[in-house]
N, C-alpha and C. Protein backbone atom coordinates (compact mmCIF):
# COMPACT_ATOMS: atom_id res chain seq x y z
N UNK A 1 -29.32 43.98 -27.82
CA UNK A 1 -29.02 42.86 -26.95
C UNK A 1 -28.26 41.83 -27.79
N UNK A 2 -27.00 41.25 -27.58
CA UNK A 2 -26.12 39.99 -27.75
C UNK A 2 -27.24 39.10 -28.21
N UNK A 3 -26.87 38.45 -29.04
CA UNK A 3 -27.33 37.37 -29.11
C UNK A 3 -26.91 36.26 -28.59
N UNK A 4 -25.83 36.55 -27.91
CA UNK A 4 -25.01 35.89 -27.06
C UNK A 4 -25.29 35.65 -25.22
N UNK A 5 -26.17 36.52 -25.00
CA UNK A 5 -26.51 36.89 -23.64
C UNK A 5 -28.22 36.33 -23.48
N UNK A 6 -28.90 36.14 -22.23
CA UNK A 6 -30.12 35.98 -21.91
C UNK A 6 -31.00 37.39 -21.69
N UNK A 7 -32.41 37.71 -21.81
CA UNK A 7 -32.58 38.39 -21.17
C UNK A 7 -32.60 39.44 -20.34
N UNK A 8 -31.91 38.43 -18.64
CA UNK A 8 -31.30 38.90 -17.74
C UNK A 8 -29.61 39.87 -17.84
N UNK A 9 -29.53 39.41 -19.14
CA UNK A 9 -27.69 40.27 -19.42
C UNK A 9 -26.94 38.97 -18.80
N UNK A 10 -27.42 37.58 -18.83
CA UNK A 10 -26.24 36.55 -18.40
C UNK A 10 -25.60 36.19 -19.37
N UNK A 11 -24.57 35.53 -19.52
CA UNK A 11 -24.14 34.89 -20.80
C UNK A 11 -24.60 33.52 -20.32
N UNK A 12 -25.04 33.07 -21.94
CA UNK A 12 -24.98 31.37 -21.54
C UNK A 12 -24.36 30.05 -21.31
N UNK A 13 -24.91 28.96 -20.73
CA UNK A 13 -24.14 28.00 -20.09
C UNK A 13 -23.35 27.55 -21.05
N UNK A 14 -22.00 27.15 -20.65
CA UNK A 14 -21.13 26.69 -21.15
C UNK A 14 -20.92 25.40 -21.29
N UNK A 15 -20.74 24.45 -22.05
CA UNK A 15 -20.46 23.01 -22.32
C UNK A 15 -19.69 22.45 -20.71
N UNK A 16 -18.85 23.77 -20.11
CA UNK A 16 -18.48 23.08 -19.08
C UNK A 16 -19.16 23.28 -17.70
N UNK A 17 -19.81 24.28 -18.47
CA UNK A 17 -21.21 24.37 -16.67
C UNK A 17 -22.08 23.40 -16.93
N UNK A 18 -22.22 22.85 -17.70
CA UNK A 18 -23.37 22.09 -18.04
C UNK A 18 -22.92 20.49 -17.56
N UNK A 19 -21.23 20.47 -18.29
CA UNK A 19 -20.75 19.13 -17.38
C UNK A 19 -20.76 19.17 -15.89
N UNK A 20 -20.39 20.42 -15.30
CA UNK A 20 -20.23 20.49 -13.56
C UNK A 20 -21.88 20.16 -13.20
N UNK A 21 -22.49 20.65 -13.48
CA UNK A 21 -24.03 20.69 -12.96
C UNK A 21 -24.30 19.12 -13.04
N UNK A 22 -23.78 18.56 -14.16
CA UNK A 22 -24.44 17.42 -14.38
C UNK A 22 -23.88 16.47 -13.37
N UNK A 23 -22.45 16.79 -12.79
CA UNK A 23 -21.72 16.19 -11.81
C UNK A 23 -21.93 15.96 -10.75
N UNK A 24 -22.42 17.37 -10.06
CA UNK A 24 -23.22 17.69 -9.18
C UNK A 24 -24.41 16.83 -8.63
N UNK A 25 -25.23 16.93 -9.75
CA UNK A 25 -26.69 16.04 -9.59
C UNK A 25 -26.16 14.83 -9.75
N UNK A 26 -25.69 14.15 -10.15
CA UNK A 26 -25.19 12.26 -9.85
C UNK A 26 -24.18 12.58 -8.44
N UNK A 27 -23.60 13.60 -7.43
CA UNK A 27 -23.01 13.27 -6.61
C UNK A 27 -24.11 13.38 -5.82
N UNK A 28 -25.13 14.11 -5.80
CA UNK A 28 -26.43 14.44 -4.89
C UNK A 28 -27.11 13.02 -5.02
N UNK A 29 -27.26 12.78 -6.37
CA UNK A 29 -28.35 11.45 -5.99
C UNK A 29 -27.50 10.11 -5.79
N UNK A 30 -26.28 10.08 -5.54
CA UNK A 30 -25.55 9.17 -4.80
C UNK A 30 -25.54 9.13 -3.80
N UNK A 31 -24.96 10.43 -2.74
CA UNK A 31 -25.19 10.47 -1.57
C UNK A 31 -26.76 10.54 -0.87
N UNK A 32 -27.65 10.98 -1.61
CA UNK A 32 -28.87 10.76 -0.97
C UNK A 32 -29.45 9.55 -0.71
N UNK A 33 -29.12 8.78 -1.99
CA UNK A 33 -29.56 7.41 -2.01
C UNK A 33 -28.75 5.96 -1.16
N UNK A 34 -27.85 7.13 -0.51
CA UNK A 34 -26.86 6.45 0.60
C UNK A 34 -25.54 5.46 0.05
N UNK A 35 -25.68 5.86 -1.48
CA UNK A 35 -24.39 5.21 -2.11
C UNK A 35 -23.66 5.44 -2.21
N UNK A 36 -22.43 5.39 -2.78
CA UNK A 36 -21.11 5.38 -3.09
C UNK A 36 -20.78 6.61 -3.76
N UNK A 37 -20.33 7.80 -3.35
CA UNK A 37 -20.33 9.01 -4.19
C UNK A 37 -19.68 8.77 -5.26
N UNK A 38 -18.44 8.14 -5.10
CA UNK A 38 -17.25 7.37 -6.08
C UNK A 38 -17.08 9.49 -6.56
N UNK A 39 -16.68 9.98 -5.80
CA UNK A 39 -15.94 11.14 -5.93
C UNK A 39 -14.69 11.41 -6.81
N UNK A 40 -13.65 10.09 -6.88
CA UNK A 40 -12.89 10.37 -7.59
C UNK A 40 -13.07 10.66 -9.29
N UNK A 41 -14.45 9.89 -8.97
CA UNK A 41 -14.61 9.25 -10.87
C UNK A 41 -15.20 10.72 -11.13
N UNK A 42 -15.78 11.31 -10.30
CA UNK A 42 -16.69 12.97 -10.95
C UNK A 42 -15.28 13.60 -11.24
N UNK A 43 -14.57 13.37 -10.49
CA UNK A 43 -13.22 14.34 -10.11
C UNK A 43 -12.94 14.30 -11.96
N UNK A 44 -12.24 12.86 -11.91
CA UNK A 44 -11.55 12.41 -13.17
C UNK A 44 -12.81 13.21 -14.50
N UNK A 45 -13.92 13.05 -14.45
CA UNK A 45 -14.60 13.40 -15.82
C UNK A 45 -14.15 15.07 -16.13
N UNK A 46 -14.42 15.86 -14.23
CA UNK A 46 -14.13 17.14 -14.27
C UNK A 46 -13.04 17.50 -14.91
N UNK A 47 -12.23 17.26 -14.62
CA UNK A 47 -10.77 17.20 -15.38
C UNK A 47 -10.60 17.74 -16.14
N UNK A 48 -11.87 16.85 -17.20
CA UNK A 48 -11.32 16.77 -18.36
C UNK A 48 -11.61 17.66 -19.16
N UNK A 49 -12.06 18.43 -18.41
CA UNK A 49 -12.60 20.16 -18.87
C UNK A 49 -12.19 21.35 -18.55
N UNK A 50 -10.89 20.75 -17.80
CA UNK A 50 -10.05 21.81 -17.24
C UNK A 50 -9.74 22.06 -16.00
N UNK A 51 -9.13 22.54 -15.33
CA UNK A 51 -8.70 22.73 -14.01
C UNK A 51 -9.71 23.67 -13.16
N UNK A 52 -10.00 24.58 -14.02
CA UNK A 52 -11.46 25.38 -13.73
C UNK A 52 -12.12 24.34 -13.01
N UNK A 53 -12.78 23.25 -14.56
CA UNK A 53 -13.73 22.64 -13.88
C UNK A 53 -14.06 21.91 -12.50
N UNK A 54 -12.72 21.57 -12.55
CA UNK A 54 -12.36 20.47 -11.52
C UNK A 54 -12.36 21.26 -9.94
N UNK A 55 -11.40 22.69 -10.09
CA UNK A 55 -11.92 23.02 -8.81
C UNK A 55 -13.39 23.72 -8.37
N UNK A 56 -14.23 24.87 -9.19
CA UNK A 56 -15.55 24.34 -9.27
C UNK A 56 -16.64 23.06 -8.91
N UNK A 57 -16.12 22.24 -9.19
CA UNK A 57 -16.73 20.79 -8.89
C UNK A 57 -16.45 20.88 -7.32
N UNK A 58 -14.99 21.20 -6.68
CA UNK A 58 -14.65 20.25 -5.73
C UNK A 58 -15.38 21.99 -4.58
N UNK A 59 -15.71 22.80 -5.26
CA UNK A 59 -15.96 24.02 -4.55
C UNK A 59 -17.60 23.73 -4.16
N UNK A 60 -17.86 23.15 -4.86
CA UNK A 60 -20.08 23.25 -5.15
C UNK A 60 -19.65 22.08 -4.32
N UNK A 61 -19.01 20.65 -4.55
CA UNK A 61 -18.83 19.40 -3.50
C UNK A 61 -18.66 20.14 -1.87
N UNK A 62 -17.90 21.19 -1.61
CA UNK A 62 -17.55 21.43 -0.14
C UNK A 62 -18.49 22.08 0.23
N UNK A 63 -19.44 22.81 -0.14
CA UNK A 63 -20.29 23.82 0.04
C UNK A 63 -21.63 22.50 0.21
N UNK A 64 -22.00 22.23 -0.51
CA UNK A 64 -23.45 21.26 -0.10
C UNK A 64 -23.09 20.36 1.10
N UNK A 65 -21.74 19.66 0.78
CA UNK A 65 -21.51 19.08 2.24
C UNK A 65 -21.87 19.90 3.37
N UNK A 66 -20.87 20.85 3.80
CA UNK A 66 -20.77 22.01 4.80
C UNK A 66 -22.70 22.42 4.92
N UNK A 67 -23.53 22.73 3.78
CA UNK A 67 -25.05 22.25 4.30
C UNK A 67 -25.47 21.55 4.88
N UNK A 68 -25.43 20.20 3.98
CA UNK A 68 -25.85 18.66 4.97
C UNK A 68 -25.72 19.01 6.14
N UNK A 69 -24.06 19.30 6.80
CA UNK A 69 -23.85 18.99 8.12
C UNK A 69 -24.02 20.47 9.11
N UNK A 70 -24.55 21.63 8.09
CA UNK A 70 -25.61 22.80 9.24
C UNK A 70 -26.69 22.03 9.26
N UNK A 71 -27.59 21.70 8.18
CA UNK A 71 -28.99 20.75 8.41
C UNK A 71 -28.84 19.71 9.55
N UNK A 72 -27.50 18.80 9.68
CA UNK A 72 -27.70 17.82 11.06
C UNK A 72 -27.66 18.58 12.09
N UNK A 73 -27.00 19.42 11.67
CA UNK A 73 -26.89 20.24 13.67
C UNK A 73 -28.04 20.77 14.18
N UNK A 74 -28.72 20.99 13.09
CA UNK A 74 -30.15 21.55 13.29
C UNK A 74 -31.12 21.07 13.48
N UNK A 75 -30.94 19.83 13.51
CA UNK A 75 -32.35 18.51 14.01
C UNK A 75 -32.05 18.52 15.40
């Protein structure tokens, strides 16, 4: 086994999964807390890790939205 791999045969998180995730969770506890997502500013940090990152970011952003709004239809 890699010493490079988990366990499971995953490879591990990358400096830039670790920035998206972290992006993620401050856009979640913005919008939950009914504040200001300030979307551009996640955008801008994503960036800065590559174009990857940035669309990733804006892919996990459309996907939890598109949740939220199956969860409203569903009340």
């Amino acid at each position: 086994m890699s010493e490079h791999t988990d366990r499971a045969g995953r490879e591990p998180l990358t400096e830039r999964d670790l920035a998206i995730a972290t992006l993620v969770g401050r856009y979640i506890e913005r919008r939950e807390s009914g504040q200001a997502p300030c979307v551009h500013d996640l955008f801008a940090v994503a960036e800065e890790f590559g174009e990857v990152a940035l669309d990733a970011l804006r892919t996990v952003l459309a996907c939890y939205e598109a949740m939220r709004a199956s969860e409203d239809l569903a009340r």
